[in-house]
N, C-alpha and C. Protein backbone atom coordinates (compact mmCIF):
# COMPACT_ATOMS: atom_id res chain seq x y z
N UNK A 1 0.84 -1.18 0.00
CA UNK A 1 0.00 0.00 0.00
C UNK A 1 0.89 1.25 0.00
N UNK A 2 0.31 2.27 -0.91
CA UNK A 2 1.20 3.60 -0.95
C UNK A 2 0.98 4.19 0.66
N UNK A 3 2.06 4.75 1.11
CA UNK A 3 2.10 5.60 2.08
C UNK A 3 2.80 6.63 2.43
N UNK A 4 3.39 7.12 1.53
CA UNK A 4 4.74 7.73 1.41
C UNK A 4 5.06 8.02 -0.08
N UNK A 5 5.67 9.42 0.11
CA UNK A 5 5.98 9.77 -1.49
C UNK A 5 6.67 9.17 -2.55
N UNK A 6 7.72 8.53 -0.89
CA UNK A 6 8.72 7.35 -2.14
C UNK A 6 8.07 5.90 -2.62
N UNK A 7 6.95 5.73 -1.96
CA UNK A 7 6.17 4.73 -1.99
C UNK A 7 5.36 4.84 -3.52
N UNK A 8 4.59 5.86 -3.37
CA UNK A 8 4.37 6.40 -4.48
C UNK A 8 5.33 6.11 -5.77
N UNK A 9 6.40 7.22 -6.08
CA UNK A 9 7.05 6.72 -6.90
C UNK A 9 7.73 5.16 -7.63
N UNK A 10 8.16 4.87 -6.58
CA UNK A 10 8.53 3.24 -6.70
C UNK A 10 7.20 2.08 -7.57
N UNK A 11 5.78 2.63 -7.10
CA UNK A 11 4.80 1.97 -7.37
C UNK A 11 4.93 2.35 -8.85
N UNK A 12 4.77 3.98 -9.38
CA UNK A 12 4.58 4.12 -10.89
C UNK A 12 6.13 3.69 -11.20
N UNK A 13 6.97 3.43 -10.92
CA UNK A 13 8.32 3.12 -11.60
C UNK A 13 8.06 1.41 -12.25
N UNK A 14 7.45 0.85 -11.10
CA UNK A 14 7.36 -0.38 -11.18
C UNK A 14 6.16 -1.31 -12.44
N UNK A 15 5.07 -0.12 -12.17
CA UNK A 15 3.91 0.02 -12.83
C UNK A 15 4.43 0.30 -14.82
N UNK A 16 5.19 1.15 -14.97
CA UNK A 16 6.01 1.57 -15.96
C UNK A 16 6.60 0.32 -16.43
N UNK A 17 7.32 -0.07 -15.39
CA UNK A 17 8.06 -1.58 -16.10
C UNK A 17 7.48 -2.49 -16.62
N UNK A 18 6.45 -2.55 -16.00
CA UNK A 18 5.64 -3.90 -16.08
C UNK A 18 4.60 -3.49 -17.57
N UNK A 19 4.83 -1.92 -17.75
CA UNK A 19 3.67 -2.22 -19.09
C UNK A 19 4.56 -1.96 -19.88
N UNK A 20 6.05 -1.81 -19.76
CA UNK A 20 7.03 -1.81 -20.77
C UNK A 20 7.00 0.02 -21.28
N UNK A 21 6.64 0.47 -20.53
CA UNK A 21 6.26 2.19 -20.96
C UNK A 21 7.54 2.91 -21.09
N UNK A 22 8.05 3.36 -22.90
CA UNK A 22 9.34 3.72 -22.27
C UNK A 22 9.45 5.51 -22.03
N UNK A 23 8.41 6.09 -22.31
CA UNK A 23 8.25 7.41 -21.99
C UNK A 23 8.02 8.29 -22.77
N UNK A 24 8.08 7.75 -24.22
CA UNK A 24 7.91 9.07 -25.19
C UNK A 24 6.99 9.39 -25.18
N UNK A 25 6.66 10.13 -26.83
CA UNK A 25 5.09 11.03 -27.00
C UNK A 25 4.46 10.01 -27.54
N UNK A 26 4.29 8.57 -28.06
CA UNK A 26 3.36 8.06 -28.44
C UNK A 26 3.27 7.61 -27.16
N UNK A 27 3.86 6.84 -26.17
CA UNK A 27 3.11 6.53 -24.95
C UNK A 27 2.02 7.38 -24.24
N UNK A 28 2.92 8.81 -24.08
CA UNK A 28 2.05 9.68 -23.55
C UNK A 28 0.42 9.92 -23.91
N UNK A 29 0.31 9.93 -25.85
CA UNK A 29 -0.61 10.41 -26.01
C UNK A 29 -1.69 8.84 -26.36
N UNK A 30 -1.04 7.55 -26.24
CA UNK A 30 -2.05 6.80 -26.63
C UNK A 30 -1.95 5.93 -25.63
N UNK A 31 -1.35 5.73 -24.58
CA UNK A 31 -1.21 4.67 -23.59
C UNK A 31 -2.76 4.50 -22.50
N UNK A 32 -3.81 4.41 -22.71
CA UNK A 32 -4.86 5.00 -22.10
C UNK A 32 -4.60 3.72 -20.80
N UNK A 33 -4.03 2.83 -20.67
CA UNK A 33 -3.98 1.86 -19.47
C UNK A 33 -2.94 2.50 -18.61
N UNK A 34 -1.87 2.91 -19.24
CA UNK A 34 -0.69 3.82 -18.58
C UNK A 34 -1.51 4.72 -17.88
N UNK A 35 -2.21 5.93 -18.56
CA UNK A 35 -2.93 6.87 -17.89
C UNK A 35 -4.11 6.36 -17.02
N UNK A 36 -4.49 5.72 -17.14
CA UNK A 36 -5.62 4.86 -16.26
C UNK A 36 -4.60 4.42 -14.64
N UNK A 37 -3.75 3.82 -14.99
CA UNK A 37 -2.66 2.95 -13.48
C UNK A 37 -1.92 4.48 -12.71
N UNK A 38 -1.78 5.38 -13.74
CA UNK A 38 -1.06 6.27 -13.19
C UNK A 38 -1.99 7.15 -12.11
N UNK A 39 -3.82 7.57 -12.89
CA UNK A 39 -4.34 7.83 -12.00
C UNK A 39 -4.56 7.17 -11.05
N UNK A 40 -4.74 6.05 -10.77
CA UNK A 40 -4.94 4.97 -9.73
C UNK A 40 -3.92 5.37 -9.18
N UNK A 41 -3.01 5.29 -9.10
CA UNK A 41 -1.71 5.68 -8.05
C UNK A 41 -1.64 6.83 -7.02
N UNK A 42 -2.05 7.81 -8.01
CA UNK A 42 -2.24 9.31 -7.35
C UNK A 42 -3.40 9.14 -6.65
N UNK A 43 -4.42 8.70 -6.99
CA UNK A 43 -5.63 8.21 -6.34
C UNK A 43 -5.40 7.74 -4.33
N UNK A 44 -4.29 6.32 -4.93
CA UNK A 44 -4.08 5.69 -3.74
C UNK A 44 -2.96 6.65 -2.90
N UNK A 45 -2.26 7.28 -3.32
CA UNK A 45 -1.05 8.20 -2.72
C UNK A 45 -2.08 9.38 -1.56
N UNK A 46 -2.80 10.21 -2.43
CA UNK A 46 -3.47 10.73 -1.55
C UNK A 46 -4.83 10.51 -0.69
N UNK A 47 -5.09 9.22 -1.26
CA UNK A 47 -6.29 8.88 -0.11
C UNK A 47 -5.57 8.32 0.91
N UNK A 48 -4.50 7.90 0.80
CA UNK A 48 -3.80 6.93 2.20
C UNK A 48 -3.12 8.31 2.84
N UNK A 49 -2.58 9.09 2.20
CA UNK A 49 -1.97 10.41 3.14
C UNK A 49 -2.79 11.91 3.28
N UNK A 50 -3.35 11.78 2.61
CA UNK A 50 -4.19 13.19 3.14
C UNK A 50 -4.51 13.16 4.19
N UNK A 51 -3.99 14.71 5.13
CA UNK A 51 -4.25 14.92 6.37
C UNK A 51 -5.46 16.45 6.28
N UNK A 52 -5.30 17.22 5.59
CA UNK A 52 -6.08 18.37 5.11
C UNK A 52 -7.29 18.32 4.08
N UNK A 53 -8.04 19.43 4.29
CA UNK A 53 -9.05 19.32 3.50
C UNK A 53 -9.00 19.71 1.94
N UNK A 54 -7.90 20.33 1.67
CA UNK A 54 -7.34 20.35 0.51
C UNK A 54 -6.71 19.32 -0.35
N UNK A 55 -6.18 18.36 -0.24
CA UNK A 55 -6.05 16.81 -0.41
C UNK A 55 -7.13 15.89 -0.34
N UNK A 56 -7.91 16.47 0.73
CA UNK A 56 -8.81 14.86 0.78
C UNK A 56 -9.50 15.47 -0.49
N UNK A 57 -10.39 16.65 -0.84
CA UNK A 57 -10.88 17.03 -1.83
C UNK A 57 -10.22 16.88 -3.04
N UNK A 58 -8.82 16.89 -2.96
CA UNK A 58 -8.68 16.07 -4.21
C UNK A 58 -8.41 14.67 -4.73
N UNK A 59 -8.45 13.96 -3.13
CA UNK A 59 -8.76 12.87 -3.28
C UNK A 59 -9.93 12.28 -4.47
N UNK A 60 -11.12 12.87 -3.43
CA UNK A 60 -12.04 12.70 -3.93
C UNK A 60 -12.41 12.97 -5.89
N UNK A 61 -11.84 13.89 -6.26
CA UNK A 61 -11.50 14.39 -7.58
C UNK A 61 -10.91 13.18 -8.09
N UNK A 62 -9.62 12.85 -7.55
CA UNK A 62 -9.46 11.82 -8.17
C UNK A 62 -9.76 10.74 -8.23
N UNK A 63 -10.83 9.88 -7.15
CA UNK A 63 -11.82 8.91 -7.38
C UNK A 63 -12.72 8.95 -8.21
N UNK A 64 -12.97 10.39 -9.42
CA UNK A 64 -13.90 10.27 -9.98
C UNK A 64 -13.40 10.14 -11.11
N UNK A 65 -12.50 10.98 -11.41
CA UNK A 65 -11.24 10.35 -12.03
C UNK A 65 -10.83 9.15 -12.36
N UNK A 66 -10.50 8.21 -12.02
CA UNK A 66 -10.11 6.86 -11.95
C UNK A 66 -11.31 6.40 -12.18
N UNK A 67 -12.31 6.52 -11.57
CA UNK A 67 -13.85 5.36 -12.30
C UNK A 67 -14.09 6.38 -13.80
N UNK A 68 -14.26 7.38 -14.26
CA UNK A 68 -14.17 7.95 -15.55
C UNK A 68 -12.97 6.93 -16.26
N UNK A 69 -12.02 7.18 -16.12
CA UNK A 69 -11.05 6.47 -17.18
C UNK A 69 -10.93 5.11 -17.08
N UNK A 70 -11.62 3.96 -16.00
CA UNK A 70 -11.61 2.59 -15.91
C UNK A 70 -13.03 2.36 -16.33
N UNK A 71 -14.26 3.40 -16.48
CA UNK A 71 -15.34 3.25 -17.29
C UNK A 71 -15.18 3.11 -18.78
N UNK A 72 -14.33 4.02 -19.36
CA UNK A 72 -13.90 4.17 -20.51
C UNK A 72 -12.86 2.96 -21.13
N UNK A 73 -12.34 2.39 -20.52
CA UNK A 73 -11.48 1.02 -20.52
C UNK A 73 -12.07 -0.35 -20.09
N UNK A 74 -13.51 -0.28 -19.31
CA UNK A 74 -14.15 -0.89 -18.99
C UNK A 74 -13.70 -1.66 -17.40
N UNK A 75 -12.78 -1.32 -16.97
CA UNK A 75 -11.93 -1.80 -15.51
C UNK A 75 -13.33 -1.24 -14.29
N UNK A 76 -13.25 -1.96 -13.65
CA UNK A 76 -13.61 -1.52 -11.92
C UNK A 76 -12.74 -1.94 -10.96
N UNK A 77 -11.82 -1.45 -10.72
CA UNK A 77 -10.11 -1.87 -10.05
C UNK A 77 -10.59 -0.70 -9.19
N UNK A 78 -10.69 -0.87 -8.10
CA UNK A 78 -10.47 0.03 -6.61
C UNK A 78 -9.10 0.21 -6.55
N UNK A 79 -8.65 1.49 -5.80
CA UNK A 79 -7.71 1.66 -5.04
C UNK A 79 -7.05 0.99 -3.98
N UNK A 80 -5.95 0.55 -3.57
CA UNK A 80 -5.59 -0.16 -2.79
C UNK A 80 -5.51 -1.62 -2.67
N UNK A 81 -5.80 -2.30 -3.96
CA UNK A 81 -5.94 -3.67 -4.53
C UNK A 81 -4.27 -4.25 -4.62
N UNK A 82 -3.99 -3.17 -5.51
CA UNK A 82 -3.05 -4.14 -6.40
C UNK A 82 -1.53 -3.40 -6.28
N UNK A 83 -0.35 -3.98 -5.18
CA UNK A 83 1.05 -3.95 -5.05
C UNK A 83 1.80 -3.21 -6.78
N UNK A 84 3.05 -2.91 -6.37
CA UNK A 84 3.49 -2.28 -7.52
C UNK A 84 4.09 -3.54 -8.87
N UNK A 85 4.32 -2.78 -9.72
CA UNK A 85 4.58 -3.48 -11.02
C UNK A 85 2.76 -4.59 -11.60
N UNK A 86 1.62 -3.49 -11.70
CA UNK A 86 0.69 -3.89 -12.11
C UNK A 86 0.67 -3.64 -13.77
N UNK A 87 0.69 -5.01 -14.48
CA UNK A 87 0.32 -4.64 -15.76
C UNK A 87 -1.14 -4.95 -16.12
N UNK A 88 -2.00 -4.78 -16.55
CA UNK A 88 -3.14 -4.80 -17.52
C UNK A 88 -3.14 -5.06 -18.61
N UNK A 89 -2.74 -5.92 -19.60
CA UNK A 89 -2.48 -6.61 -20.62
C UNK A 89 -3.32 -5.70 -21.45
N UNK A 90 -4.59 -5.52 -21.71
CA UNK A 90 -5.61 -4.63 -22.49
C UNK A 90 -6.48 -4.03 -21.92
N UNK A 91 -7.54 -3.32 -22.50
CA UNK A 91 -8.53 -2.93 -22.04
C UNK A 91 -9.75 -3.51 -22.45
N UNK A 92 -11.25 -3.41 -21.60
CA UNK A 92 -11.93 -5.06 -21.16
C UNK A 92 -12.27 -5.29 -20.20
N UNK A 93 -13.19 -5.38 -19.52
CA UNK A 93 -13.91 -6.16 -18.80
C UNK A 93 -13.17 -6.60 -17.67
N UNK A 94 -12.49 -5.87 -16.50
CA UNK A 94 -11.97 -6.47 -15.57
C UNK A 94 -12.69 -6.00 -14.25
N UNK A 95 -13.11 -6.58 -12.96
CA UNK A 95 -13.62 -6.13 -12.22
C UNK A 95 -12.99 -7.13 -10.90
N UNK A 96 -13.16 -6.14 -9.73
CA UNK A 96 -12.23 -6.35 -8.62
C UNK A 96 -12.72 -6.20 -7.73
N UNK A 97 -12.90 -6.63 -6.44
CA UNK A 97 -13.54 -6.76 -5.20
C UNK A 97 -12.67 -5.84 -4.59
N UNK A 98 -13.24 -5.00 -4.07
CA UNK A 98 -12.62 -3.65 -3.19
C UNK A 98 -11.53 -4.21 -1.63
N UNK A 99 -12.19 -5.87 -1.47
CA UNK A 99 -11.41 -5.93 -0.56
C UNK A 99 -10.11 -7.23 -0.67
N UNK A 100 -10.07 -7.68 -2.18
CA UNK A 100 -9.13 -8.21 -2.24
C UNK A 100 -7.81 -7.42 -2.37
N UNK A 101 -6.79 -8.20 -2.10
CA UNK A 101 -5.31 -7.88 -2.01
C UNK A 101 -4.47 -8.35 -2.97
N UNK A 102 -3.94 -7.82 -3.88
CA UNK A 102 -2.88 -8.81 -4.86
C UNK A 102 -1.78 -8.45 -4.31
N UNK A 103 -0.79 -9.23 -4.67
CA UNK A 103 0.98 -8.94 -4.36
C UNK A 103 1.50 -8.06 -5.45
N UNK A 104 3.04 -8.10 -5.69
CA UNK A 104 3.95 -7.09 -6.87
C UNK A 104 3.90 -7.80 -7.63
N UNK A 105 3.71 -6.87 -8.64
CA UNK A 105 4.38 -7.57 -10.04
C UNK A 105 3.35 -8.83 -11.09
N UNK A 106 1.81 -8.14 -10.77
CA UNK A 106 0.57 -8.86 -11.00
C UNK A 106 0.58 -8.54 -12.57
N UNK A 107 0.65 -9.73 -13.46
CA UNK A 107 -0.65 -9.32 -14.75
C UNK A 107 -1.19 -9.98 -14.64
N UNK A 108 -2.76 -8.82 -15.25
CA UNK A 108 -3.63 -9.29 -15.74
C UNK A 108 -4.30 -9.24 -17.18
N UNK A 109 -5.35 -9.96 -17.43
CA UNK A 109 -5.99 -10.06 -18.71
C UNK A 109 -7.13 -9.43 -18.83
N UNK A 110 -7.99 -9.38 -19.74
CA UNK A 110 -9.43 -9.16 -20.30
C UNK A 110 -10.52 -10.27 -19.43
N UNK A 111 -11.31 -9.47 -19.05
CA UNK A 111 -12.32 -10.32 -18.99
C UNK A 111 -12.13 -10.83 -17.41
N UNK A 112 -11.35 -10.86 -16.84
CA UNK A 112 -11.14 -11.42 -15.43
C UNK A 112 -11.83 -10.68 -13.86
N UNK A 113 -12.75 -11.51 -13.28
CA UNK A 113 -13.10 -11.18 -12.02
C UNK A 113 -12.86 -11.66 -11.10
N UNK A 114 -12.06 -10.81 -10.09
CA UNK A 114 -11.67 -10.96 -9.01
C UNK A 114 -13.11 -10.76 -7.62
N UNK A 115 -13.44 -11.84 -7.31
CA UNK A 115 -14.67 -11.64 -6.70
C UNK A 115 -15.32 -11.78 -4.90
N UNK A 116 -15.72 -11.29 -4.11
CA UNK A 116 -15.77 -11.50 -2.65
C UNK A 116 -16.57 -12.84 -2.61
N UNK A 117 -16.65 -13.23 -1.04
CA UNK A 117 -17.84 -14.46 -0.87
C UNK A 117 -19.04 -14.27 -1.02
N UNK A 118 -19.73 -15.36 -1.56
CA UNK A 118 -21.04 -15.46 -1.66
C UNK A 118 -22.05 -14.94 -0.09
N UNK A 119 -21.35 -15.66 0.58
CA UNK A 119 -22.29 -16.14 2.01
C UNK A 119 -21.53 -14.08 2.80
N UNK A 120 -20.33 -13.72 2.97
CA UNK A 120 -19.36 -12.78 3.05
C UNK A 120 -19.00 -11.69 2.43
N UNK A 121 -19.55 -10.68 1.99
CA UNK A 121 -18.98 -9.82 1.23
C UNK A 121 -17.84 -9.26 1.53
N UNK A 122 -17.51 -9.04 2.50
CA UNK A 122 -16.52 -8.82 2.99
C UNK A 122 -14.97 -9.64 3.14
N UNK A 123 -15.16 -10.14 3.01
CA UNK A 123 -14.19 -11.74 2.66
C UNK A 123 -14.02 -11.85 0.85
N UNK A 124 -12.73 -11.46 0.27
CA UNK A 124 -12.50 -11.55 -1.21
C UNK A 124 -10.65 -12.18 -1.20
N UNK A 125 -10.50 -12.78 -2.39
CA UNK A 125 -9.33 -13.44 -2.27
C UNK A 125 -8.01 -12.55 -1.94
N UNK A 126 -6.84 -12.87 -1.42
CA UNK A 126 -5.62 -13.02 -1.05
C UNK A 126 -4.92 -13.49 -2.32
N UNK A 127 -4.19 -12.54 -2.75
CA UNK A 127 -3.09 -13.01 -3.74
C UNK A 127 -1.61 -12.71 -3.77
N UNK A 128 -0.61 -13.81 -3.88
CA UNK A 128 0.74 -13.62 -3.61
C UNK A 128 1.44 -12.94 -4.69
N UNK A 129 3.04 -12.54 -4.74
CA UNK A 129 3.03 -11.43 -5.79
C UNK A 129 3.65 -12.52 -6.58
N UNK A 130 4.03 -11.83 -8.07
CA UNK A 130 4.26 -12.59 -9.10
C UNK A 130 2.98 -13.55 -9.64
N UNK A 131 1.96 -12.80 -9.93
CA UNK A 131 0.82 -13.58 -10.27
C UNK A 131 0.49 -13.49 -11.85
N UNK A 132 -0.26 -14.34 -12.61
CA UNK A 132 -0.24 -14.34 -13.87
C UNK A 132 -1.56 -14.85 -14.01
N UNK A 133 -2.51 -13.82 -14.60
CA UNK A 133 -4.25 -13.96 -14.30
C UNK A 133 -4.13 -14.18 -15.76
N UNK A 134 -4.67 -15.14 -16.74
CA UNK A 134 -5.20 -14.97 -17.60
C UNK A 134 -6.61 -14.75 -17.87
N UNK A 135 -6.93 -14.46 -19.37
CA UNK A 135 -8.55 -14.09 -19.87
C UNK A 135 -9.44 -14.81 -19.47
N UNK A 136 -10.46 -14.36 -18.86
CA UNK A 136 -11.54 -15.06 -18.38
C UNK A 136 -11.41 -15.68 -17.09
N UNK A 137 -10.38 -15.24 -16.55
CA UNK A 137 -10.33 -16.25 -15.58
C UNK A 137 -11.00 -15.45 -13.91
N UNK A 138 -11.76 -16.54 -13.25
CA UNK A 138 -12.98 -15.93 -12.23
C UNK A 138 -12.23 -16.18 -11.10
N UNK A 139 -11.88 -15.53 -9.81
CA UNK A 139 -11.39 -15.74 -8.37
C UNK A 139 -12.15 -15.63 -7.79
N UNK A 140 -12.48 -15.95 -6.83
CA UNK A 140 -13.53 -15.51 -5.72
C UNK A 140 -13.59 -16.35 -4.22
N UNK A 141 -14.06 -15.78 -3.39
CA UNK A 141 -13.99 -16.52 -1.92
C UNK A 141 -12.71 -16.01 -0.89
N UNK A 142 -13.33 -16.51 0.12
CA UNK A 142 -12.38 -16.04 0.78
C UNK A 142 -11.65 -17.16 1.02
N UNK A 143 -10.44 -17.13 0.11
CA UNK A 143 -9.59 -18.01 -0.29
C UNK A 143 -7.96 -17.21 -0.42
N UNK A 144 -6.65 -17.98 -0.42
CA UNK A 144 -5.91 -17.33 -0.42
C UNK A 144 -4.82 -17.91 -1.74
N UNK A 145 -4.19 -17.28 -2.26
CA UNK A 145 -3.18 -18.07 -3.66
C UNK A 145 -1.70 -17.68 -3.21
N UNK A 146 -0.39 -18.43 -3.30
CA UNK A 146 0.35 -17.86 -2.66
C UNK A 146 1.60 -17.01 -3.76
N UNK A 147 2.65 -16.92 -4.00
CA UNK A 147 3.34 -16.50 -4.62
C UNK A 147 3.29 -17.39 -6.00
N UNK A 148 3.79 -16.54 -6.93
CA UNK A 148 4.03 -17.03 -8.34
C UNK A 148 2.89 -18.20 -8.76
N UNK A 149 1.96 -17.75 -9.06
CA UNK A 149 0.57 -18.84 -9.58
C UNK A 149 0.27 -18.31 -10.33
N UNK A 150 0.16 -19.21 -11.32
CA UNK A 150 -0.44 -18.92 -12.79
C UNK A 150 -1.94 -19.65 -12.68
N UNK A 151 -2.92 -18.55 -13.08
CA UNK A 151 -4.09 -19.01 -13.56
C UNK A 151 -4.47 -19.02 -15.09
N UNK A 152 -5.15 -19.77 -15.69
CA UNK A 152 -5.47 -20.33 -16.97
C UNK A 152 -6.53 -19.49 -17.45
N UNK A 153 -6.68 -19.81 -18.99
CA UNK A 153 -8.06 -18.87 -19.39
C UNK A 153 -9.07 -19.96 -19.02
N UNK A 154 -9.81 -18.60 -18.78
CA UNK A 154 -11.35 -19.40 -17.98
C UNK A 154 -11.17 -20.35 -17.00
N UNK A 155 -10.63 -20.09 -16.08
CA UNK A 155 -9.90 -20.95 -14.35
C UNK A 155 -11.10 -20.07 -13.52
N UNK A 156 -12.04 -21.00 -13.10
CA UNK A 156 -12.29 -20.72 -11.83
C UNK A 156 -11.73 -21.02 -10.51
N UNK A 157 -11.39 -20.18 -9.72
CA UNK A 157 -10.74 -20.74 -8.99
C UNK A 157 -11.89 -20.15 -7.19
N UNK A 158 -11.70 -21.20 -6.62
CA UNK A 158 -12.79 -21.04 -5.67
C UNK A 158 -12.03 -21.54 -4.03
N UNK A 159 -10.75 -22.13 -4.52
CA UNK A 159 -10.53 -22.49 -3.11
C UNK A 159 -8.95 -22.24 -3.37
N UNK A 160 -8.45 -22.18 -2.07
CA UNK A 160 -6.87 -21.42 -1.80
C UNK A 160 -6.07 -22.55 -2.33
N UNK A 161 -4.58 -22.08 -3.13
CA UNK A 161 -3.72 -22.95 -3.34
C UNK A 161 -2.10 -22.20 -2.78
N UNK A 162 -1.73 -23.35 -2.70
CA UNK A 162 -0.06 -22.68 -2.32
C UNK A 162 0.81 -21.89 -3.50
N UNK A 163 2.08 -21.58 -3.24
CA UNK A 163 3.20 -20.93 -3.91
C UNK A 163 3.27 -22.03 -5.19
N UNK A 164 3.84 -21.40 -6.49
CA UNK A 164 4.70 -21.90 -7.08
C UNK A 164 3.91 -23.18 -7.98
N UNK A 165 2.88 -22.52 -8.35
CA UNK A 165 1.67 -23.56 -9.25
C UNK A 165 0.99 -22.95 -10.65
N UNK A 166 0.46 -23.66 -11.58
CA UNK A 166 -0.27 -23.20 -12.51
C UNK A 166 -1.85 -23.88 -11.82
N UNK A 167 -2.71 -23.47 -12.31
CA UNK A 167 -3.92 -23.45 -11.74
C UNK A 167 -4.94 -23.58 -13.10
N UNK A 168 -5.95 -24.89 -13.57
CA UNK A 168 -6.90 -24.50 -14.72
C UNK A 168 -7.65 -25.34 -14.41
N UNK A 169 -9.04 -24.84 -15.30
CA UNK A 169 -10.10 -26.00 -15.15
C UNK A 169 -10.74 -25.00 -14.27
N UNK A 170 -12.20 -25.83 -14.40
CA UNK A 170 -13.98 -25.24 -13.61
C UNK A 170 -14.19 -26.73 -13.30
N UNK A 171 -13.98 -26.67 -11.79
CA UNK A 171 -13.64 -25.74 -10.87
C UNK A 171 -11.58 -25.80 -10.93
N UNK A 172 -10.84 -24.83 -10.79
CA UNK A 172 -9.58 -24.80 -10.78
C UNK A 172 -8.68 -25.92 -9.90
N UNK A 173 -7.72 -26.51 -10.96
CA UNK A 173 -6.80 -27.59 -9.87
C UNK A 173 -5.73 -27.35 -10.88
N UNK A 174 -4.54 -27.58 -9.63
CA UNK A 174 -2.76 -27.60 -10.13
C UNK A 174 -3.05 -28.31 -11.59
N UNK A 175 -2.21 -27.87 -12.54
CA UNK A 175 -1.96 -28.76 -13.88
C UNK A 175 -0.28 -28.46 -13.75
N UNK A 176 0.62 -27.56 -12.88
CA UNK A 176 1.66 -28.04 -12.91
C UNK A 176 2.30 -27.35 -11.65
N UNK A 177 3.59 -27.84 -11.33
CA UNK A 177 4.33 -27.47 -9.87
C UNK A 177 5.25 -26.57 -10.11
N UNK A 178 4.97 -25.67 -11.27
CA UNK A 178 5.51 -24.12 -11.34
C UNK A 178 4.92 -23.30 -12.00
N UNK A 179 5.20 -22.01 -11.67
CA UNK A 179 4.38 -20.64 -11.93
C UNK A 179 4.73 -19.63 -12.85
N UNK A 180 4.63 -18.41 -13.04
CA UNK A 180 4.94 -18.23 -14.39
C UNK A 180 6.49 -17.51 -14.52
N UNK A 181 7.05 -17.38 -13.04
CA UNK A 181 8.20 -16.93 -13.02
C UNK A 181 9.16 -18.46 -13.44
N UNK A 182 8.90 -19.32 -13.15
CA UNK A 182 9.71 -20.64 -13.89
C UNK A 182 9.82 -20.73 -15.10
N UNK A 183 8.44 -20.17 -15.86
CA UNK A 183 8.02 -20.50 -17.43
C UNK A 183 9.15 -19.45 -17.92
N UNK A 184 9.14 -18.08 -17.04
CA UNK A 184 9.87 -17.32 -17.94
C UNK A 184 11.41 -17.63 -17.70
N UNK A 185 11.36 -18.10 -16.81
CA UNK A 185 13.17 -18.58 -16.51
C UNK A 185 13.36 -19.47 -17.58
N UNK A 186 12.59 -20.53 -17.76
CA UNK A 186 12.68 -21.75 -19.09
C UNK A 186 12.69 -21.05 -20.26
N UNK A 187 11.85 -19.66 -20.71
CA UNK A 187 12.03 -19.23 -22.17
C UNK A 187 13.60 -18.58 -22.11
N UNK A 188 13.92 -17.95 -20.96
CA UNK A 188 15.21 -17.06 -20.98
C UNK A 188 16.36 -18.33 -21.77
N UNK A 189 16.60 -19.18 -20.67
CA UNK A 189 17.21 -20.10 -21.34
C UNK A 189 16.96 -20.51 -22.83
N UNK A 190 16.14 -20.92 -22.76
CA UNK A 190 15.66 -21.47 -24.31
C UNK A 190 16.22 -20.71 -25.38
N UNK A 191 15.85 -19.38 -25.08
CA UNK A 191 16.82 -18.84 -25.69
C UNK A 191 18.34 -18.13 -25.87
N UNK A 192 18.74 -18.46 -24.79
CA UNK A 192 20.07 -18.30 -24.84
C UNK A 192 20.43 -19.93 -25.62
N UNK A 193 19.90 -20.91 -25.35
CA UNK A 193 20.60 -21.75 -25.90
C UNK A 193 20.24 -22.01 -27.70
N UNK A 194 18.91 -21.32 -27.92
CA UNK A 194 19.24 -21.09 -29.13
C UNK A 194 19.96 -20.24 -30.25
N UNK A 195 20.44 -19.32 -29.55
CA UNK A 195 21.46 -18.12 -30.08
C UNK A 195 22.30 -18.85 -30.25
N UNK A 196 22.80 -19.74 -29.45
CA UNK A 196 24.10 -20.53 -29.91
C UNK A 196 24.16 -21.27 -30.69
């Protein structure tokens, strides 16, 4: 959670990386997910630190803000969800339970809901960082996922799994005993050994 200015920064630095943003004028003027994460940031920076009524009011500005440009992208991503290095793969249909938690370094896809309990509203999933949500894919419950888990397109997933898994299928179960930080360690190689 932002709490601090350097907190702040670090989050859009990280946020930047993760959508590959390298700063010019076509980012600037067509990146509408860039400008969408960036307001979210400022969003979360000053609703967690505003002490004056001059801040909280623009808090508030910028909550209207952020649902304007995640209307227009089709997102319902609350503030305070999602750790730094968040990418958003496209824009689409994503919606988020105000009281789930993701870890660093989350993508996501089109089409994916992150969802509270049925019986609980208040109760929505726990997610570890290094996560890899694909399209369509549904979370929900008060359930917890731990580091580096890959979910599948169209994975429901309804009950908690540990670190270091891929996750597919309705209802969701392991299809393998690594996550997507392994997959990308295996392409790195792959290709180093095909250069040679």
């Amino acid at each position: 959670m932002i709490k601090t200015k350097s907190d702040y920064l670090l989050y859009l630095e990280q946020d930047k990386k993760a959508l590959n943003i390298k700063g010019g004028l076509k980012d600037r003027l067509t990146h509408d997910i860039w400008h969408f994460q960036k307001a979210l940031r400022k969003l979360e920076y000053y609703k967690n630190t505003s002490s004056n009524i001059v801040s909280k009011i623009y808090a508030l500005y910028l909550q209207f803000r952020v649902r304007k440009l995640g209307r227009n992208l089709g997102f319902s991503i609350p503030a305070n969800v999602f750790g730094p290095g968040l990418s958003i793969a496209h824009a689409g249909t994503i919606v988020v339970n105000n009281n789930t938690r993701v870890g660093a370094n989350c993508r996501v896809h089109v089409c994916v809901n992150i969802g509270a309990s049925a019986s609980d509203g208040s109760k929505a999933p726990i997610i570890g960082d290094n996560c890899y949500i694909a399209p369509g894919a549904k979370i929900y419950g008060d359930i917890t996922l731990g580091n580096n888990v890959a979910i599948g397109a169209n994975a429901v997933v309804n009950k908690s799994f540990a670190s270091n898994v891929t996750l597919a299928g309705l209802p969701a179960k392991v299809i393998a005993e690594k996550g997507p930080l392994d997959f990308r360690h295996e392409s790195t190689i792959g290709a180093e050994t095909d250069a040679k």
